[in-house]
C-alpha atoms as a PDB file:
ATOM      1  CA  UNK A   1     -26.134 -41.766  76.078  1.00  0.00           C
ATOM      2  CA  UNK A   2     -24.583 -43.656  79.182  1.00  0.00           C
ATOM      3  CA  UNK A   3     -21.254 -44.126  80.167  1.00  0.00           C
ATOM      4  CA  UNK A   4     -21.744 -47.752  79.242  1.00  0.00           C
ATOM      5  CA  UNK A   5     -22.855 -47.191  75.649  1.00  0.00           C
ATOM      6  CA  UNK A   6     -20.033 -44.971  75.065  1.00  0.00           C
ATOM      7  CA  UNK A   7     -17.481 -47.607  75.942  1.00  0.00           C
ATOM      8  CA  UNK A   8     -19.083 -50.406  74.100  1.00  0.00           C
ATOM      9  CA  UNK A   9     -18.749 -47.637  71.094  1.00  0.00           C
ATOM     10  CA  UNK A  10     -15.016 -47.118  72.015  1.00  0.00           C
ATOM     11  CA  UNK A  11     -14.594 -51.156  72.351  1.00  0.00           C
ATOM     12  CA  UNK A  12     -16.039 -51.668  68.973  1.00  0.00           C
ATOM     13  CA  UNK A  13     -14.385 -48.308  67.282  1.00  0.00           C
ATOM     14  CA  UNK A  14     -11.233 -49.148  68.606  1.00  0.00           C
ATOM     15  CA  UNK A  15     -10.052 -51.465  66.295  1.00  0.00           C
ATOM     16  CA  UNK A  16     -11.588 -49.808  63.925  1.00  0.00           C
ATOM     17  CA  UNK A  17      -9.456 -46.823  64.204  1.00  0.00           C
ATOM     18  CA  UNK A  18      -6.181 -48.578  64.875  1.00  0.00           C
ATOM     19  CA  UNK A  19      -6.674 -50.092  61.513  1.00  0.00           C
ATOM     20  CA  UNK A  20      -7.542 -47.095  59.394  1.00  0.00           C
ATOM     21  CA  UNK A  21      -4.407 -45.062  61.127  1.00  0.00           C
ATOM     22  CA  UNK A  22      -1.959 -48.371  60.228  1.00  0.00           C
ATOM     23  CA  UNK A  23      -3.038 -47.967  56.629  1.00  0.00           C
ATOM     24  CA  UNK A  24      -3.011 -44.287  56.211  1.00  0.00           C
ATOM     25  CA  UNK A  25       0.288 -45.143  58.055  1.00  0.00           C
ATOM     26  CA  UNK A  26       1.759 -47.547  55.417  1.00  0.00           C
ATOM     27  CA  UNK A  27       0.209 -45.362  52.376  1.00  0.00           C
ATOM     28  CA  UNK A  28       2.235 -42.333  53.363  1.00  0.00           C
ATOM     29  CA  UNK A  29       4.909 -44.236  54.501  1.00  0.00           C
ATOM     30  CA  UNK A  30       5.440 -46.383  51.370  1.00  0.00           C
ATOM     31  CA  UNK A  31       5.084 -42.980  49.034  1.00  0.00           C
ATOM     32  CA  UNK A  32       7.936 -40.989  51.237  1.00  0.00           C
ATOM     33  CA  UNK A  33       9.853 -44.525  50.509  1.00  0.00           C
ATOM     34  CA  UNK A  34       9.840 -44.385  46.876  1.00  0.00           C
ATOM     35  CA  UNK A  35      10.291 -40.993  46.730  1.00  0.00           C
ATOM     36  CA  UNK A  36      13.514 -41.048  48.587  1.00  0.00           C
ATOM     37  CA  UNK A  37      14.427 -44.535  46.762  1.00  0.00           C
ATOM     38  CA  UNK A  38      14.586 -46.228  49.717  1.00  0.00           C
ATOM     39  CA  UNK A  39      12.913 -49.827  50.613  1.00  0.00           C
ATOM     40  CA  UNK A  40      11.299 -49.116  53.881  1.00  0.00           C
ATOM     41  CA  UNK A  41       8.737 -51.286  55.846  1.00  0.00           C
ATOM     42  CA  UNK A  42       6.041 -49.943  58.587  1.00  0.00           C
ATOM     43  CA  UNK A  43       5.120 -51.582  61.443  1.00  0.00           C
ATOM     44  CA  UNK A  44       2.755 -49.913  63.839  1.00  0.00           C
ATOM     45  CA  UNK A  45       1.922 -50.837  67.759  1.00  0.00           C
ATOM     46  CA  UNK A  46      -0.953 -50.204  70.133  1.00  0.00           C
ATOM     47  CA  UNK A  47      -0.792 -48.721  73.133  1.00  0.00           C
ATOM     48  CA  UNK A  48      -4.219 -47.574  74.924  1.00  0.00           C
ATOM     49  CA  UNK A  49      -3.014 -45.618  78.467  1.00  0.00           C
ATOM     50  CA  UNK A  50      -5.536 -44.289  80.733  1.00  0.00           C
ATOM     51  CA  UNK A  51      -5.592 -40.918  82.755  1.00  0.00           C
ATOM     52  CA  UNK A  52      -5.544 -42.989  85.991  1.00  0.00           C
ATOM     53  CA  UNK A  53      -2.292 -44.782  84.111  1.00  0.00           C
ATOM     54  CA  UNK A  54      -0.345 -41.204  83.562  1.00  0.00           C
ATOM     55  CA  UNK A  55      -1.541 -39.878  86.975  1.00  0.00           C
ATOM     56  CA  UNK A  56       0.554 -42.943  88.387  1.00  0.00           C
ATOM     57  CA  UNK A  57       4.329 -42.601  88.229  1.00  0.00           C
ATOM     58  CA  UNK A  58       5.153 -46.413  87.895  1.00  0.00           C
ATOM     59  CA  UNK A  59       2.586 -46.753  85.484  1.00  0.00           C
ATOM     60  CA  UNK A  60       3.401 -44.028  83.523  1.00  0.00           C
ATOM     61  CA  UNK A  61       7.244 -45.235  83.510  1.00  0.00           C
ATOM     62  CA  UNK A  62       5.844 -48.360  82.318  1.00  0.00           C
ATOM     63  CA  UNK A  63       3.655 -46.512  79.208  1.00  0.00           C
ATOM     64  CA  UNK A  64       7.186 -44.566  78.455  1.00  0.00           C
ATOM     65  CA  UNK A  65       9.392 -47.579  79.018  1.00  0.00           C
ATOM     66  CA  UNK A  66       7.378 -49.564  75.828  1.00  0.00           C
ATOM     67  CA  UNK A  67       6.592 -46.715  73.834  1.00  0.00           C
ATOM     68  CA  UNK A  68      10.351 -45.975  73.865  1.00  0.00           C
ATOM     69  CA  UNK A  69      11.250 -49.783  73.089  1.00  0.00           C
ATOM     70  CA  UNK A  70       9.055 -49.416  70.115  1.00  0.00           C
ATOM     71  CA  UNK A  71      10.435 -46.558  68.540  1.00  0.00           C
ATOM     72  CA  UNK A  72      14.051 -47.587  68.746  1.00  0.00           C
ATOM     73  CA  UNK A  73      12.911 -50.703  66.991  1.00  0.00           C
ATOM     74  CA  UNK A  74      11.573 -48.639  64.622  1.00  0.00           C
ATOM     75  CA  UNK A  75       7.848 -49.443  65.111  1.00  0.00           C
ATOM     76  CA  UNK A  76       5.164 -46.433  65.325  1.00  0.00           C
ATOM     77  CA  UNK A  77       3.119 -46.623  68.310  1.00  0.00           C
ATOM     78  CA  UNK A  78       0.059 -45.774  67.870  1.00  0.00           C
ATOM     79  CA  UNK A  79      -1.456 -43.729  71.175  1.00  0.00           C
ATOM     80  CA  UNK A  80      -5.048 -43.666  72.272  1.00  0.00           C
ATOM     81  CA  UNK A  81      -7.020 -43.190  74.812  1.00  0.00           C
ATOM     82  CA  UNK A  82      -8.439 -46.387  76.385  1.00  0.00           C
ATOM     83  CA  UNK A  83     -11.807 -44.680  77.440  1.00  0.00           C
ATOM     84  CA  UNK A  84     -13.461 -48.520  76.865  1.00  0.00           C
ATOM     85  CA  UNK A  85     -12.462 -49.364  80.579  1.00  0.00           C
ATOM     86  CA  UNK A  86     -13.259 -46.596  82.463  1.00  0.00           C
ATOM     87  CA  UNK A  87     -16.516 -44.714  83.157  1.00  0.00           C
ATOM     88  CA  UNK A  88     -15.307 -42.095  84.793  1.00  0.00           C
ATOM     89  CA  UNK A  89     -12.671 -41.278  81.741  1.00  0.00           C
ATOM     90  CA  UNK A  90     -15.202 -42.156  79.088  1.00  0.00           C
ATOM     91  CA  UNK A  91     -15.106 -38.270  77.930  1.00  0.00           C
ATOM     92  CA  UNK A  92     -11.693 -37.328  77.983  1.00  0.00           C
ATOM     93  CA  UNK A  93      -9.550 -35.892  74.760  1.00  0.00           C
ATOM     94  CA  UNK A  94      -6.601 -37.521  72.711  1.00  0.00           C
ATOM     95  CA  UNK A  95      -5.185 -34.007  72.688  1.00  0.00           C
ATOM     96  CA  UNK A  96      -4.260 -33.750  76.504  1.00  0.00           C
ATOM     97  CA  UNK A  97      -3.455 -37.490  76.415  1.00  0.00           C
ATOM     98  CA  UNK A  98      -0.548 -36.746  73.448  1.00  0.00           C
ATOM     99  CA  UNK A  99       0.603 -33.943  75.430  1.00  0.00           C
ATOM    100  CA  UNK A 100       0.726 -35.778  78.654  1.00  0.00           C
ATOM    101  CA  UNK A 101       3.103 -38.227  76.835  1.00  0.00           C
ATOM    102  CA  UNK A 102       4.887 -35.917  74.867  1.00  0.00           C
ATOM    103  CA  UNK A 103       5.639 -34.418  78.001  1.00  0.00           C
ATOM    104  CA  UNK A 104       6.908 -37.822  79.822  1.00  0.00           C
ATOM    105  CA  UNK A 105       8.759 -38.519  76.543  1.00  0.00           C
ATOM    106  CA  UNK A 106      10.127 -35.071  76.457  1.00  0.00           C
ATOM    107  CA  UNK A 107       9.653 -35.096  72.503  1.00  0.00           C
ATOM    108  CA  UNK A 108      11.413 -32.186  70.251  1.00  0.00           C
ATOM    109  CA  UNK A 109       7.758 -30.947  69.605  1.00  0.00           C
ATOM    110  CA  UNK A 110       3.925 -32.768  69.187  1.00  0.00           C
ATOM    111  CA  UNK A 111       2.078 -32.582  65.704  1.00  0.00           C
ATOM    112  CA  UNK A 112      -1.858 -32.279  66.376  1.00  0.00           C
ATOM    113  CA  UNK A 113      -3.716 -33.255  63.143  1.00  0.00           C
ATOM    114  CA  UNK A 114      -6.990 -31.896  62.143  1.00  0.00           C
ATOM    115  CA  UNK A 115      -9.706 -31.396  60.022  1.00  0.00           C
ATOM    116  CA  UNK A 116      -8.613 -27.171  59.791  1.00  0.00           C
ATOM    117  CA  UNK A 117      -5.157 -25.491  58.967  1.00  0.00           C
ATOM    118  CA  UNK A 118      -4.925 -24.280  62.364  1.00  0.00           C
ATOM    119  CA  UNK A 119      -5.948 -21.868  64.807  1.00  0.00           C
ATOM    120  CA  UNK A 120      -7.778 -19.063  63.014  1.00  0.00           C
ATOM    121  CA  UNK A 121      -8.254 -15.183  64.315  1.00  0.00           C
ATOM    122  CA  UNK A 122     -11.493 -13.674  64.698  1.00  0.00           C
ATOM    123  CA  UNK A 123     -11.460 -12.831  61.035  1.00  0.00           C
ATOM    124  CA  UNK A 124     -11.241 -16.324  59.900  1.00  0.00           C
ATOM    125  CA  UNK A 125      -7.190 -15.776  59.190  1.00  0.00           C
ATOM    126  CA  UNK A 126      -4.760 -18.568  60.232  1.00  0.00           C
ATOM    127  CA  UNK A 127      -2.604 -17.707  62.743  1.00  0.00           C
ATOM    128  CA  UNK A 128       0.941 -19.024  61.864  1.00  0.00           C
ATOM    129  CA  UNK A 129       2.718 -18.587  65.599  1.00  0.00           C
ATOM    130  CA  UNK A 130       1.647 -18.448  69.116  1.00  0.00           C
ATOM    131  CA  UNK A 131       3.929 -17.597  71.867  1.00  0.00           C
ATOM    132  CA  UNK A 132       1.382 -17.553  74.595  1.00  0.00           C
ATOM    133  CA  UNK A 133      -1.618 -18.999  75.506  1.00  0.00           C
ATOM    134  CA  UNK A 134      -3.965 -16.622  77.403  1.00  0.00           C
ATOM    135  CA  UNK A 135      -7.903 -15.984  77.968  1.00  0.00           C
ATOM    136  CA  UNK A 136      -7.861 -13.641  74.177  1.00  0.00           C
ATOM    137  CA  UNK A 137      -6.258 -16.778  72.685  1.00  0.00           C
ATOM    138  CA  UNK A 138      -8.801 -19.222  74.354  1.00  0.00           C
ATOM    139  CA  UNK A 139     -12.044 -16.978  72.994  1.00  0.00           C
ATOM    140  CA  UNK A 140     -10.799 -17.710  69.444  1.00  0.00           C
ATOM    141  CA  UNK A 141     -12.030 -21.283  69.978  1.00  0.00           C
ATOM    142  CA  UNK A 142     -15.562 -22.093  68.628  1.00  0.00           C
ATOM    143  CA  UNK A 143     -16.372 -25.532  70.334  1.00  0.00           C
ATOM    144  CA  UNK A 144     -19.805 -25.799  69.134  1.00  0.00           C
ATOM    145  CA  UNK A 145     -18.954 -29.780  67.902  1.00  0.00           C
ATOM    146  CA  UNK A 146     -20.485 -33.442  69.683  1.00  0.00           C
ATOM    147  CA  UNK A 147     -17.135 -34.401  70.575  1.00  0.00           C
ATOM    148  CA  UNK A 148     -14.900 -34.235  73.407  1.00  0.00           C
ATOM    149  CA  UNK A 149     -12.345 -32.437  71.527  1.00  0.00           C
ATOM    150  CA  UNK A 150     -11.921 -28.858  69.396  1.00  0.00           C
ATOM    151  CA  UNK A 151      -9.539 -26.519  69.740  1.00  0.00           C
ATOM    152  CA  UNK A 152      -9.775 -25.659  72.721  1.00  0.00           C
ATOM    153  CA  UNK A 153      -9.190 -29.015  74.111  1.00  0.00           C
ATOM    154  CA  UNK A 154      -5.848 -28.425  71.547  1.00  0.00           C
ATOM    155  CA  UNK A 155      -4.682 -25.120  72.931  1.00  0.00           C
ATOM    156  CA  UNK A 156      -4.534 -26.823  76.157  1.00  0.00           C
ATOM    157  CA  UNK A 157      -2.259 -29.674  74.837  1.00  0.00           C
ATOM    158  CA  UNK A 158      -0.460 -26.934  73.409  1.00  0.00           C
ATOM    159  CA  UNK A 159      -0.317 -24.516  76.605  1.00  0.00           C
ATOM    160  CA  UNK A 160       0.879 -27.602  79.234  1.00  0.00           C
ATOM    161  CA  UNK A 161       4.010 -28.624  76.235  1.00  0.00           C
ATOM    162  CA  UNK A 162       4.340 -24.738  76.090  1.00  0.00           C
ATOM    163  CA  UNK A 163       5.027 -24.499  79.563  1.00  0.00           C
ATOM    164  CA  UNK A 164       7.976 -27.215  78.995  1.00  0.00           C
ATOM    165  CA  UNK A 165       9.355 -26.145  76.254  1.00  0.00           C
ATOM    166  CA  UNK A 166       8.157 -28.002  73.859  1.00  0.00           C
ATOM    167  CA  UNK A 167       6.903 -26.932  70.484  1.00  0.00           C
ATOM    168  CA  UNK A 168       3.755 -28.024  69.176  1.00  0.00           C
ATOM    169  CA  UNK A 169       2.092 -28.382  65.749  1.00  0.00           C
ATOM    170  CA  UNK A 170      -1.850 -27.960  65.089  1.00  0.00           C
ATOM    171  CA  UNK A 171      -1.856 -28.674  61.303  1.00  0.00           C
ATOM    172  CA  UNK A 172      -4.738 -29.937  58.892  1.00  0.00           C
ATOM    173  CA  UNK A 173      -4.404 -33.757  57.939  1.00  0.00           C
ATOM    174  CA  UNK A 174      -4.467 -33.435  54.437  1.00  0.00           C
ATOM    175  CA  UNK A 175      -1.105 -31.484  53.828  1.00  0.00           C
ATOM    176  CA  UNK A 176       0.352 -34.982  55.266  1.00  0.00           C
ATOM    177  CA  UNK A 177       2.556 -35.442  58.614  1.00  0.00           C
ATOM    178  CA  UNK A 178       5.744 -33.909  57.245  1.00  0.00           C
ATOM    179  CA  UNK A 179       5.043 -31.495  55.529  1.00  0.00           C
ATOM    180  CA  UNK A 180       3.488 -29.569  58.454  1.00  0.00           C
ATOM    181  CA  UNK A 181       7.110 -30.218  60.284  1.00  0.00           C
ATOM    182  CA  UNK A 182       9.074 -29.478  57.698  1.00  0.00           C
ATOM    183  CA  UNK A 183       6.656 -26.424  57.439  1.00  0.00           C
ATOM    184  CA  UNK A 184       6.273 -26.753  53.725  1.00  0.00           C
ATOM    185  CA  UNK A 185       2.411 -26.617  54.682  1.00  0.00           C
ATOM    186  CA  UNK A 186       0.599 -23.587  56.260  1.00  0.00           C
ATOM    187  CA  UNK A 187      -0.198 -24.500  60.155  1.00  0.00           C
ATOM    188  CA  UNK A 188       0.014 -22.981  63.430  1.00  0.00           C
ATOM    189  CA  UNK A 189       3.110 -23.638  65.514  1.00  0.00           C
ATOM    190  CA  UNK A 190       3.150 -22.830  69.432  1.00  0.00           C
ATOM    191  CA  UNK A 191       6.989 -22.140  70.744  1.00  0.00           C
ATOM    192  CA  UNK A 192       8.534 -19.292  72.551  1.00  0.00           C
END
């Protein structure tokens, strides 16, 4: 495929995916509510930055500024990467892109959701904590897949928030957001 026909597939996924995150969103969102008894609403924002945009301090103050505004009005932003406008970005990862603004948020820690528990030992094992990122930890990863992500594209997230700090969360989807924070569901945590 051409650079072209990936971003017309990122133009026309795009809303695609913004809409199936908002519901997922609201489902979760309206469970936790009447579990807790409280009457909560959702209301979830887009915001698509590009590398070039981070790479550019003004810009990137500007991507921070709003995604800020948002949350202190209590609307989720939802982050992804714009890769419909550029063709030299077309086959970047979401993963560095979270950590990038996790980073220029300077977030308590970054939740990675996937389609696995975590990041698994040679023997197929979870492993539940990683202080370090190094080449051994790197060979773990088995990036055999079509897209542009995998773990390995995750332990790097993980290794640049590492390096500030900043814990982060590889967890599989279907425990749910909080109960891989609350770590009430197995996952694999990077901190010091």
């Amino acid at each position: 495929s051409d650079s072209l026909e990936l971003q017309s597939c990122a133009r026309v996924g795009q809303p695609i995916l913004m809409k199936a995150y908002d519901i997922g969103l609201k489902l979760g969102y309206g469970r936790y509510s009447q579990e807790k008894g409280l009457d909560l609403r959702l209301l979830t924002s887009q915001v698509l930055p590009t590398y070039h945009q981070l790479d550019d301090t003004v810009e990137r103050r500007n991507i921070v500024a709003g995604l800020l505004r948002d949350a202190n009005q209590g609307i989720i932003p939802l982050v992804n990467y714009n890769d419909g406008v550029d063709p030299t970005e077309v086959t970047r990862d979401n993963d560095t892109l979270s950590a990038r603004i996790a980073k220029a948020l300077n977030v308590d820690r970054l939740v990675i959701l996937t389609d696995v528990d975590g990041l698994l030992d040679a023997n197929g094992s979870l492993i539940r904590r990683v202080r370090e990122i190094d080449d051994n930890t790197k060979a773990l990863c088995n990036n055999n897949g079509n897209g542009t992500g995998g773990m390995l594209t995750k332990l790097e997230a993980a290794d640049l928030l590492l390096r500030e700090g900043i814990p982060t969360i590889i967890g599989n989807t279907r425990y749910g957001l909080l109960k891989l924070i609350e770590n009430e569901r197995i996952r694999t945590i990077f901190t010091k």
